[in-house]
Protein backbone atom coordinates (compact mmCIF):
# COMPACT_ATOMS: atom_id res chain seq x y z
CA UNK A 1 70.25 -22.00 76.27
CA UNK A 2 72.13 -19.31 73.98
CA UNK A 3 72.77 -20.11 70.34
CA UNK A 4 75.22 -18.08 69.22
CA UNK A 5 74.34 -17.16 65.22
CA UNK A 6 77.99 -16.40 63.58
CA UNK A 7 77.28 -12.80 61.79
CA UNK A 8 79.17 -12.83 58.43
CA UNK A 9 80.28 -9.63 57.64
CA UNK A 10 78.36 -8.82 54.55
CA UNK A 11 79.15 -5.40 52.54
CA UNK A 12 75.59 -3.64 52.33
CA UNK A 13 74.74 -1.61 48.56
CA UNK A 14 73.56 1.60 49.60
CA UNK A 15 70.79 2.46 46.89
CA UNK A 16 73.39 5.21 45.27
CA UNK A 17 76.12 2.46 44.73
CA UNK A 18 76.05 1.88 40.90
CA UNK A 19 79.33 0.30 40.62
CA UNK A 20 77.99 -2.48 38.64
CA UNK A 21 75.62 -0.80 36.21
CA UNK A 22 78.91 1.52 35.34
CA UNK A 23 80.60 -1.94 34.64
CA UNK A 24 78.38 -2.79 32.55
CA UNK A 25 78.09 0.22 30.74
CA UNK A 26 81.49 0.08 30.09
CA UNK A 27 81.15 -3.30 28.47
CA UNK A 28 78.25 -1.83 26.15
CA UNK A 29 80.94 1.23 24.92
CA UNK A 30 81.59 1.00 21.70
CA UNK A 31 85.41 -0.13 20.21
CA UNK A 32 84.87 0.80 16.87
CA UNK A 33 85.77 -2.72 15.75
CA UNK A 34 82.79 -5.30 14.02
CA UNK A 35 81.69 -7.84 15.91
CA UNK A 36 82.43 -11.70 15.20
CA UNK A 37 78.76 -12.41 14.95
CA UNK A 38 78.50 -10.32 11.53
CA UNK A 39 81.10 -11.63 9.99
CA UNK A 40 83.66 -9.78 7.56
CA UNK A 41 82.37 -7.10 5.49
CA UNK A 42 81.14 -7.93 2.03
CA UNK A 43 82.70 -5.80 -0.77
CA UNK A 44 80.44 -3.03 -2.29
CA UNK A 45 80.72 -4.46 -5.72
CA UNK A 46 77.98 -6.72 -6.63
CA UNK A 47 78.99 -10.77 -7.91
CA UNK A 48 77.75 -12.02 -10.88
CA UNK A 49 75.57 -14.10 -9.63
CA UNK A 50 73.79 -11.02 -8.31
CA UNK A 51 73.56 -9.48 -11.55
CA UNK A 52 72.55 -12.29 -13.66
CA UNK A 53 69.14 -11.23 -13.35
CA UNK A 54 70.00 -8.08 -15.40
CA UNK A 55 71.16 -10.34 -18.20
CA UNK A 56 67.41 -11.62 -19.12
CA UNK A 57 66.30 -7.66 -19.85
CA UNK A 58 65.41 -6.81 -22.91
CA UNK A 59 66.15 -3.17 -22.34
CA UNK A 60 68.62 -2.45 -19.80
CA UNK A 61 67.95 1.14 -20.01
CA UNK A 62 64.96 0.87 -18.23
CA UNK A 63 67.06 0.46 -15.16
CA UNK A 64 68.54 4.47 -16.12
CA UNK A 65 67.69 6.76 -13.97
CA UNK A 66 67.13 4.66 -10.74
CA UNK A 67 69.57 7.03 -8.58
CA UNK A 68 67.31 9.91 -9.10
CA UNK A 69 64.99 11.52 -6.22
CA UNK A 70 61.35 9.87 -6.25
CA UNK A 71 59.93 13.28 -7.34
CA UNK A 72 62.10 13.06 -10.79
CA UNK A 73 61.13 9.67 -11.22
CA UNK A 74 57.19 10.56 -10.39
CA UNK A 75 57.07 13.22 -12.87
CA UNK A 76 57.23 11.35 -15.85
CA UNK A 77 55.13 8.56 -15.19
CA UNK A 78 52.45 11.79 -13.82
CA UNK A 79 53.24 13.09 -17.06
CA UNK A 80 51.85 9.65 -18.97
CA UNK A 81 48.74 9.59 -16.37
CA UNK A 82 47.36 12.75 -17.00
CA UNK A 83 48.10 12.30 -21.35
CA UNK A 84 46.25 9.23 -21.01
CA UNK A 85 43.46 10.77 -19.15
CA UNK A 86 43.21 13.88 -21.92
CA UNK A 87 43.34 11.26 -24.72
CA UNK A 88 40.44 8.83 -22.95
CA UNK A 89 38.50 12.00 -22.58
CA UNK A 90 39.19 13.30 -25.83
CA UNK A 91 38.01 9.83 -27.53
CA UNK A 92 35.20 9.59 -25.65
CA UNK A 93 33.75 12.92 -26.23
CA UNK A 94 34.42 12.39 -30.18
CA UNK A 95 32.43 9.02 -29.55
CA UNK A 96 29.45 10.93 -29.04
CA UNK A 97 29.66 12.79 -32.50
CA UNK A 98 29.57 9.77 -34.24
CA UNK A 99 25.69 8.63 -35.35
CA UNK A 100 24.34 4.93 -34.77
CA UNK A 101 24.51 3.66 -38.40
CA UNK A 102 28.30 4.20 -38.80
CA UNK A 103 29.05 2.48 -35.53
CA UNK A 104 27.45 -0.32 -36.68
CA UNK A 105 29.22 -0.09 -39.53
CA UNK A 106 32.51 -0.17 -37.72
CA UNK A 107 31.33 -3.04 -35.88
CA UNK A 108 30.22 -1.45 -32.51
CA UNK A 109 26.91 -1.26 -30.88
CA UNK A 110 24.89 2.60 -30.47
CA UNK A 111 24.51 0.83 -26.43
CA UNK A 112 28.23 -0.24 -26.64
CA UNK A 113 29.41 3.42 -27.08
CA UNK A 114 26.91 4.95 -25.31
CA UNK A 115 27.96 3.17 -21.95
CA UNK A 116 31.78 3.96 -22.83
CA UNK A 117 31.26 7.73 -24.01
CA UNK A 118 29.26 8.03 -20.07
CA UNK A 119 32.55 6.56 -18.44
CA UNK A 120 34.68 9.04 -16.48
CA UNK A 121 38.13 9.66 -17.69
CA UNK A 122 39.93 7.71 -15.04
CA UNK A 123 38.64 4.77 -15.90
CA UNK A 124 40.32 2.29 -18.84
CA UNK A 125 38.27 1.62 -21.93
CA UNK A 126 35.89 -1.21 -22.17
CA UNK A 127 35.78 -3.75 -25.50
CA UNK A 128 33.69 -2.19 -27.70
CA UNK A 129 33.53 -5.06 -30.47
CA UNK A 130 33.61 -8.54 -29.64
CA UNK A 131 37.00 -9.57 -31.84
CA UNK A 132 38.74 -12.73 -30.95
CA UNK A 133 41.76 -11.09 -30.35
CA UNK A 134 40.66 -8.46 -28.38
CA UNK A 135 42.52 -9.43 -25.11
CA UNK A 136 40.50 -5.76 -22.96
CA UNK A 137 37.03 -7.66 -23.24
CA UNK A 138 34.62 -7.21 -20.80
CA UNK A 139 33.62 -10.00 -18.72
């Protein structure tokens, strides 16, 4: 008993047929035109309801400037850093100088002083008196 199996003819790929990756590569190509998904293009102008945040600034010149590289920008506020550092050194150092009776007189303890006078200068100044209103106390 024979069973005959009817062949279909089927069209064998070699491994070097790339007919349908070049298909699809030609669906990837770009057309130059923007796709549905991202809608249209927003203008380059900004709304007012984007800048209404500018309107609450005291100083809307602080915003200047903002075009600038980073390095012109950096400069300035390096600038401030290292003035503040000469001026926390300077003050300290002059702290030293001054004797024990006319710190207290000015309200400051000899121990007070002494601990901010050994401070490096990177470091912000510490409270010296204990004032009400001195909002830089230390806790």
């Amino acid at each position: 008993m024979t069973t005959s199996l009817s062949a279909t003819p089927q069209t064998a790929l070699k491994k070097h047929d790339r007919s349908d990756a070049l298909q699809h590569a030609r669906r990837l190509q770009p057309t130059g035109e923007r796709p549905a998904w991202l809608g249209p293009r927003a203008s380059l102008q900004p709304t007012k309801a984007e800048l209404a945040w500018l309107s609450g600034l005291r100083d809307p010149a602080a915003l200047e400037g903002l075009a600038l590289p980073w390095w012109q920008m950096a400069l300035p506020a390096m600038r401030n850093l290292v003035g503040s550092w000469i001026t926390r050194s300077r003050t300290r150092r002059d702290l030293t100088q001054i004797d024990a009776r006319t710190l207290r007189d000015a309200g400051i303890s000899p121990g007070a002083a002494a601990f901010e006078a050994a401070q490096p200068f990177w470091q912000a100044p510490v409270a010296l008196r204990d004032h009400p209103d001195n909002t830089n106390a230390a806790a």
